[in-house]
Protein backbone atom coordinates (compact mmCIF):
# COMPACT_ATOMS: atom_id res chain seq x y z
CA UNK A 1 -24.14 10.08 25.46
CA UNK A 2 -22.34 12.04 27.99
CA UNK A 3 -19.13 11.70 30.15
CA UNK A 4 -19.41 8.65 32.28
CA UNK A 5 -20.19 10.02 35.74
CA UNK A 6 -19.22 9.15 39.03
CA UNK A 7 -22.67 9.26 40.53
CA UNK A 8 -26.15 10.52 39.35
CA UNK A 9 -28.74 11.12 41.84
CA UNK A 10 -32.71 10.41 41.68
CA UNK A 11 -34.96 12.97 42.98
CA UNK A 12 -34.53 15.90 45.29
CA UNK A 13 -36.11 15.30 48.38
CA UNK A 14 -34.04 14.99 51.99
CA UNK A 15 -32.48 12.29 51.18
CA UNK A 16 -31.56 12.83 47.58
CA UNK A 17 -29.99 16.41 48.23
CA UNK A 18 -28.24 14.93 51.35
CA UNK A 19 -26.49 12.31 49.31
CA UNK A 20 -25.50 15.08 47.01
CA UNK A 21 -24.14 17.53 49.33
CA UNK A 22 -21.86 14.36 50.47
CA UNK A 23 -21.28 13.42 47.28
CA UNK A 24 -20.22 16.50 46.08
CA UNK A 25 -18.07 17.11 49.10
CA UNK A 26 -16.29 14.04 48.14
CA UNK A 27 -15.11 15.62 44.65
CA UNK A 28 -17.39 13.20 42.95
CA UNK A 29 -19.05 15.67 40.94
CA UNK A 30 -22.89 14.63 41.60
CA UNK A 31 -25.55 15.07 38.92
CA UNK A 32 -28.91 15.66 40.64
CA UNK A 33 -32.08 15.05 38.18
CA UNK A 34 -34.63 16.46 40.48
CA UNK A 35 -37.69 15.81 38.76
CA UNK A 36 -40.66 18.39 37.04
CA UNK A 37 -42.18 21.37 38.95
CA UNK A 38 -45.14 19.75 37.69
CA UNK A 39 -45.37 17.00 38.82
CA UNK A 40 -46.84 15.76 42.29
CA UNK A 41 -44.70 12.56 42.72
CA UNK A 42 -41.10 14.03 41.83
CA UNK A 43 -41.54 17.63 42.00
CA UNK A 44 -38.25 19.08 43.14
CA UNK A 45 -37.65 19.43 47.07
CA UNK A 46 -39.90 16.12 47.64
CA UNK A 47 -43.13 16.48 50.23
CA UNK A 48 -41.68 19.08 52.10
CA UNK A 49 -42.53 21.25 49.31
CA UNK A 50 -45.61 20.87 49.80
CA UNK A 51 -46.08 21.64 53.81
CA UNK A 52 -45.79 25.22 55.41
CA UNK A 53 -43.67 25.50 58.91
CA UNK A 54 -41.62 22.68 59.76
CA UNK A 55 -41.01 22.58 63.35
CA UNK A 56 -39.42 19.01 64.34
CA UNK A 57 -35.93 19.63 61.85
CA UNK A 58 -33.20 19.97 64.07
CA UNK A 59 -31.35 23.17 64.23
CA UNK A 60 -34.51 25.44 63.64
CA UNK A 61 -35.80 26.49 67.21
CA UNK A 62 -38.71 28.45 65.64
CA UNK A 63 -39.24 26.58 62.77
CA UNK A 64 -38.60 26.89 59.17
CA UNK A 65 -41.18 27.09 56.08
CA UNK A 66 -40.37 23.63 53.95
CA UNK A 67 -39.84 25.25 50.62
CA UNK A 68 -37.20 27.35 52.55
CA UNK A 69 -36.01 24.21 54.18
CA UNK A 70 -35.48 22.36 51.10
CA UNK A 71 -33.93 25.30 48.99
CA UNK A 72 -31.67 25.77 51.78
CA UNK A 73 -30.50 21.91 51.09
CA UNK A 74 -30.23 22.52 47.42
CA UNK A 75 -28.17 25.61 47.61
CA UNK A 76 -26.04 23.75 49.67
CA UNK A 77 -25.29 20.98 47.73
CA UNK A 78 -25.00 23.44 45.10
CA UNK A 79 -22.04 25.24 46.69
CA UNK A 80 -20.51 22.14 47.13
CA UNK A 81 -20.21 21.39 43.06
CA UNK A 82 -23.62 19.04 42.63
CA UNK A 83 -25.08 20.22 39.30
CA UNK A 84 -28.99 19.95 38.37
CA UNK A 85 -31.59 18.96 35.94
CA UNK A 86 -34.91 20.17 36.47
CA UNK A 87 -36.67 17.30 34.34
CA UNK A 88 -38.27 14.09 34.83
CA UNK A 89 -36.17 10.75 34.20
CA UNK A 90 -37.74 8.38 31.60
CA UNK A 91 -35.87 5.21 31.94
CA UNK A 92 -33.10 3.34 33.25
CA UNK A 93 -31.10 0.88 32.70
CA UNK A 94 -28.93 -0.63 35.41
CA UNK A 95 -28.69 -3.95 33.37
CA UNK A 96 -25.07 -2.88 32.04
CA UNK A 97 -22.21 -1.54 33.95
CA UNK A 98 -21.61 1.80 33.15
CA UNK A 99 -25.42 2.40 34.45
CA UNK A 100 -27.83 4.45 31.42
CA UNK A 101 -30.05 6.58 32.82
CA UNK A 102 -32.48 8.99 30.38
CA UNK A 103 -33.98 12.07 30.59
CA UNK A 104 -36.20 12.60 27.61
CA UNK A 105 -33.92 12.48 24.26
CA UNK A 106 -30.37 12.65 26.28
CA UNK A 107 -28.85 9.47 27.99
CA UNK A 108 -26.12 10.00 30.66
CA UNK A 109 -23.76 7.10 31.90
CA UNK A 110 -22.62 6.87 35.73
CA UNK A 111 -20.66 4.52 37.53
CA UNK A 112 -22.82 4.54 40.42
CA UNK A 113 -26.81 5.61 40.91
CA UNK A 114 -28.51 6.54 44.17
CA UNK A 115 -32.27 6.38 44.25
CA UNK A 116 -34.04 8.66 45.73
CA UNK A 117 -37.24 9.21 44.63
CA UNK A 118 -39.80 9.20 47.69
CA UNK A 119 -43.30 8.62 48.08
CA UNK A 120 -46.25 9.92 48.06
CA UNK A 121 -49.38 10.30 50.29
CA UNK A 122 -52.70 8.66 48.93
CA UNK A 123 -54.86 11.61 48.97
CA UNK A 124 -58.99 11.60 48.51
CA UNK A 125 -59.00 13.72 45.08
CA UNK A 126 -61.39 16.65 46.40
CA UNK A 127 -61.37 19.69 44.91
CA UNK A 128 -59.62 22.20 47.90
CA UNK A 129 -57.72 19.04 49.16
CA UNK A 130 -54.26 19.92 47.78
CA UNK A 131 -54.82 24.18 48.13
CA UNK A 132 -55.11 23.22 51.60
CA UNK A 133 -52.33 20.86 52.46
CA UNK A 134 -50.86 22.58 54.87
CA UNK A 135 -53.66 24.82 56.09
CA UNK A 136 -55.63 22.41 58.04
CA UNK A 137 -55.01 19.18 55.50
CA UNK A 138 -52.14 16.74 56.54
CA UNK A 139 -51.03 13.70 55.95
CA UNK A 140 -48.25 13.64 58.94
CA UNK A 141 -49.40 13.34 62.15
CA UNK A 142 -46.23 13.32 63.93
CA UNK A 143 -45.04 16.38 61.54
CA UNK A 144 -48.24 18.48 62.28
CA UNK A 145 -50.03 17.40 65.69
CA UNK A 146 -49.02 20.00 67.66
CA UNK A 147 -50.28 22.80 65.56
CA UNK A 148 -53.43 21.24 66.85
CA UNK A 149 -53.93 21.90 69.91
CA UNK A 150 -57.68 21.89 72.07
CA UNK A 151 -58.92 21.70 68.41
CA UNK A 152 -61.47 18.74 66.82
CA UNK A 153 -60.15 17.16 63.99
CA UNK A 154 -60.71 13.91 62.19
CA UNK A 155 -58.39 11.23 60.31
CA UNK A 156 -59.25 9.46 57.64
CA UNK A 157 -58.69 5.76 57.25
CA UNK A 158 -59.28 2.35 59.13
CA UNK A 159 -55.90 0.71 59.17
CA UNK A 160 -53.15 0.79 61.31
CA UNK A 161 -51.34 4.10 59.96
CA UNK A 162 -54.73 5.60 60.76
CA UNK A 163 -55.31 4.61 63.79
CA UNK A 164 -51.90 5.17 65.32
CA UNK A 165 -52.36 8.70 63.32
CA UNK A 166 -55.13 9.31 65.69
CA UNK A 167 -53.90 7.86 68.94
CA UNK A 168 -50.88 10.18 68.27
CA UNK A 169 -53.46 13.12 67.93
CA UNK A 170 -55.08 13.03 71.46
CA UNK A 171 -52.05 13.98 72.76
CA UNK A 172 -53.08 17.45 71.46
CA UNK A 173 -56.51 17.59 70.08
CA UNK A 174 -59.51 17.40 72.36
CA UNK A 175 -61.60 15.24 69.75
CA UNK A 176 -60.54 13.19 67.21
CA UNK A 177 -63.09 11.74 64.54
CA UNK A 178 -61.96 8.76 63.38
CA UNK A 179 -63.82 8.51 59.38
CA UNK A 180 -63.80 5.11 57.94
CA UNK A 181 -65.96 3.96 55.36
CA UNK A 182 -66.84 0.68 56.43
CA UNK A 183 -68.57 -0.95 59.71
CA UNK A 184 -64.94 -2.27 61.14
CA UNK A 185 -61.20 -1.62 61.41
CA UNK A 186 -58.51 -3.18 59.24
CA UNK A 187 -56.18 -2.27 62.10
CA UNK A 188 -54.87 -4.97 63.92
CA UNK A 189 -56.77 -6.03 67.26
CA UNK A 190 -54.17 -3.93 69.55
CA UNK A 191 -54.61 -0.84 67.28
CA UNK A 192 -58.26 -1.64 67.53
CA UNK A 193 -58.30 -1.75 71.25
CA UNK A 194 -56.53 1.50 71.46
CA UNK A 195 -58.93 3.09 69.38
CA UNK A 196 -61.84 1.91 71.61
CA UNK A 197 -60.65 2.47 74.66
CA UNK A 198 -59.59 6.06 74.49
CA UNK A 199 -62.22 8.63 75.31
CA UNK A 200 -60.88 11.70 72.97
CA UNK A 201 -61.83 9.45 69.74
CA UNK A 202 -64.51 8.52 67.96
CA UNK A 203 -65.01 6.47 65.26
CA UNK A 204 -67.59 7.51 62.36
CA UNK A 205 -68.58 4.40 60.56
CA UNK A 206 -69.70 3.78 57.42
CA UNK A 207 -68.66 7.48 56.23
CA UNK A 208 -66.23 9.34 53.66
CA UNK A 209 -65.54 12.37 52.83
CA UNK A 210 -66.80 13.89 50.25
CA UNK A 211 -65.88 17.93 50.26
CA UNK A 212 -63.24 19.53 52.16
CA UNK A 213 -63.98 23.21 52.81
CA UNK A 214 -62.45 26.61 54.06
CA UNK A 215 -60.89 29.40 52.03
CA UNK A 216 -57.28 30.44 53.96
CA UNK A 217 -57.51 27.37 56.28
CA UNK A 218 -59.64 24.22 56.55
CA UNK A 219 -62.67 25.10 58.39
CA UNK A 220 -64.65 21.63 57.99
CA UNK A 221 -65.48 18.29 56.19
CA UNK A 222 -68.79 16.99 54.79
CA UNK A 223 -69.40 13.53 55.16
CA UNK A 224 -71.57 11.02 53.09
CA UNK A 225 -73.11 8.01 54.73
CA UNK A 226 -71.86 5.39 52.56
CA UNK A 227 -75.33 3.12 53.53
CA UNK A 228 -78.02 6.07 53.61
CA UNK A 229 -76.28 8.47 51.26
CA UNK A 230 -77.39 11.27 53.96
CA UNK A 231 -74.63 14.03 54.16
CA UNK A 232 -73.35 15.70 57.34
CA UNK A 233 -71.45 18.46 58.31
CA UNK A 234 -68.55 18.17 60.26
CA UNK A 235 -66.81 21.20 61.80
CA UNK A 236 -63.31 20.41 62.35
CA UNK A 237 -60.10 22.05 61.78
CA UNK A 238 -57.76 19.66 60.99
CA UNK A 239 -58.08 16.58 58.71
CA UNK A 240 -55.64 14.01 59.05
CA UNK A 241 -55.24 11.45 55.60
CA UNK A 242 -54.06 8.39 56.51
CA UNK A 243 -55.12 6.06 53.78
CA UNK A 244 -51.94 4.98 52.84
CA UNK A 245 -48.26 5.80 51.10
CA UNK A 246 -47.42 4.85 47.09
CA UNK A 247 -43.74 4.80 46.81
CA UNK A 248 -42.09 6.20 43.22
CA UNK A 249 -40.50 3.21 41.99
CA UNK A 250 -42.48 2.34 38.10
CA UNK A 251 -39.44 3.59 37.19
CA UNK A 252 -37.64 0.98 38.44
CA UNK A 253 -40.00 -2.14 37.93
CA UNK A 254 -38.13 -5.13 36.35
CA UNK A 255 -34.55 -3.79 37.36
CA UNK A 256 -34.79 -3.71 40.88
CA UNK A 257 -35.73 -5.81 44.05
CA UNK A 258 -39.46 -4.26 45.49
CA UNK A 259 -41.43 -5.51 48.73
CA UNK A 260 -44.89 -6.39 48.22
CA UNK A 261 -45.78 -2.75 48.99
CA UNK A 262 -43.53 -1.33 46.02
CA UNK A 263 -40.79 0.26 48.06
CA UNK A 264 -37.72 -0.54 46.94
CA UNK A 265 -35.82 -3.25 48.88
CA UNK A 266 -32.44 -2.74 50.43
CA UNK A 267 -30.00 -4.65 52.42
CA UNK A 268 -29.70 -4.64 56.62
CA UNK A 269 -28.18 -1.55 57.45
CA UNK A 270 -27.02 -0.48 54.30
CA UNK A 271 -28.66 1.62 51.12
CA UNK A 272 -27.27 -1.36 48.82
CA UNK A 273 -29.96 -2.71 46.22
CA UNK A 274 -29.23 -6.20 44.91
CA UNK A 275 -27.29 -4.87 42.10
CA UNK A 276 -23.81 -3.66 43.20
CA UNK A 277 -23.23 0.12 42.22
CA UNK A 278 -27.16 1.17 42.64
CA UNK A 279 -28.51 2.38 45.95
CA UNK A 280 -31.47 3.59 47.89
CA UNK A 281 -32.24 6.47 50.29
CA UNK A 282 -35.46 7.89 51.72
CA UNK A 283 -39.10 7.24 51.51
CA UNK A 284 -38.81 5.41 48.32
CA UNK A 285 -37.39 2.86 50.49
CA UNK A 286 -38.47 3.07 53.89
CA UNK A 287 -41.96 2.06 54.65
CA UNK A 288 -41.80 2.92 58.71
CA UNK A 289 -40.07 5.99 59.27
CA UNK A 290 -41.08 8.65 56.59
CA UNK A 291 -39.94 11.44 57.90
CA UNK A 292 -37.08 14.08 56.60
CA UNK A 293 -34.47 13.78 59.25
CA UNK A 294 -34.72 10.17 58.63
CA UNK A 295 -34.53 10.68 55.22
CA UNK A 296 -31.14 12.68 55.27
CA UNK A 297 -29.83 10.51 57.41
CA UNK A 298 -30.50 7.58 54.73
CA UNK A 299 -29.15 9.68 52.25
CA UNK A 300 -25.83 10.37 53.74
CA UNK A 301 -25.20 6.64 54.50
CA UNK A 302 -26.18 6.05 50.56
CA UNK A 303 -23.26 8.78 49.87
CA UNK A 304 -20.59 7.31 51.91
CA UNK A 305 -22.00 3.72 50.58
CA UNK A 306 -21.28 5.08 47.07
CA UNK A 307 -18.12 6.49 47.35
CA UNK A 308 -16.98 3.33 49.40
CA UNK A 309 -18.08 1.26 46.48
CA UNK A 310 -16.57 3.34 43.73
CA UNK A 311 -13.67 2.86 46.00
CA UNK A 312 -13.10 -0.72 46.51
CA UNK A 313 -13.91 -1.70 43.01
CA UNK A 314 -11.61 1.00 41.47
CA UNK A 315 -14.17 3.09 39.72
């Protein structure tokens, strides 16, 4: 067992490296366990790691790779004092006040613990689907539309994230498919309607994907009928996955509050969990948003919400 710490962060993402350049800006000496290279739900650096130019972050007229982005945040924070560990956390234990949390063998005590951990996007589990991300494979509409542009492309899913995914996408694609694999929507009726009644889409029932293909970028799809069984080519260049988020909170089953969804639940306009000392920034908690400015911004309010906290209850 270690020092007791004034604050150990969760993941690495926007939020989590936010909170530590705060926190380590406010002499609280953050410890940042950023998760395994290895690993797709915790790698270091979040999702952004795994997209190519980033165009919509503030501050970067002409854009900025993500991996660049995000090592840019980490040698920040790093300046600042925050130190790292590259590994995965194992368990927690917020039961007890000082907080446990483990990595492997070691246990290190804090006063304080901001989660940070994100989410991930539900992907189809093709081979070429994840060499691609980024190269024609998305799974951010509002992060990647525009790269679109006069192009046919096709989104995946029948609920309402897919269906606004695709609405969003006529604003720059001149055809969007719309693949589901059943004979009607789950959207709602309004998502529905909007789907219908816009000329630019068009929905391709009772179909899936089945092989993603192109060698430097996505050059098109195959479909499978999921009645007949008769396959199809489809020639787009962008695919758009939109079957739905999975938040990284197992760890955290049991110890704190979750929505039915599994993100984690926090309190009106404030990154405060249900137990006092332990909060929440980024996707891992917010089910709407999901996007990195949004993220930082959550992760400097769970900062200042820490070192209020440690504050007022003379930790």
């Amino acid at each position: 067992m270690n020092d007791i710490r004034d604050v150990i962060i969760i993941g690495s993402g926007p939020a989590g490296l936010t909170a530590a350049i705060y926190t380590a800006r406010a002499n609280m000496s953050p410890l940042v366990i950023e998760g395994e290279p290895s690993s797709t739900s915790d790698q270091p650096g979040g999702q952004l790691m795994l997209t190519t130019e980033v165009e919509n972050y503030p501050g970067f007229p002409e854009g900025i790779m993500g991996p660049e982005l995000m090592m840019n945040f980490r040698a920040q924070a790093s300046r600042f004092g925050a130190e790292f560990i590259t590994n995965k956390v194992t368990r927690v234990d917020f039961g007890q006040h000082p907080f446990t949390i483990e990595v492997g063998d070691t246990s290190y005590s804090t006063r304080s613990v901001i989660v940070s951990t994100g989410a991930q996007s539900l992907m189809l589990g093709l081979p070429n689907e994840d060499r691609l991300i980024g190269h024609g494979v998305s799974t951010c509409a509002t992060c990647d539309g525009f790269f679109f542009k006069d192009q046919e492309i096709a989104v995946v899913g029948g609920g309402d994230s897919a269906v606004e995914e695709a609405t969003f996408l006529t604003r720059f694609a001149s055809k969007v498919y719309l693949v589901h694999r059943r004979d009607e929507l789950r959207a709602s009726k309004i998502m529905r309607d909007r789907a219908f009644n816009n000329p630019k889409i068009e929905i391709l029932w009772n179909n899936e994907v089945v092989e993603v293909h192109g060698e430097e970028k996505l050059s098109g799809v195959i479909l499978e009928n999921t009645v007949t069984k008769e396959r199809a080519s489809l020639p787009v260049t962008g695919l758009f996955i939109a079957i739905g988020h999975q938040p990284n909170t197992s760890l955290f089953a049991g110890q704190l509050d979750l929505k039915s969804n599994g993100y984690l639940v926090t309190k009106p306009n404030s990154s405060e969990t249900q137990v006092p000392g332990v909060f929440a920034c980024g996707d891992v908690q917010d089910d709407y948003y999901r996007q990195a400015i949004t993220a930082a911004g959550s992760g400097c309010m769970a900062a200042i919400d820490a070192e209020r906290w440690l504050e007022e209850t003379g930790e």
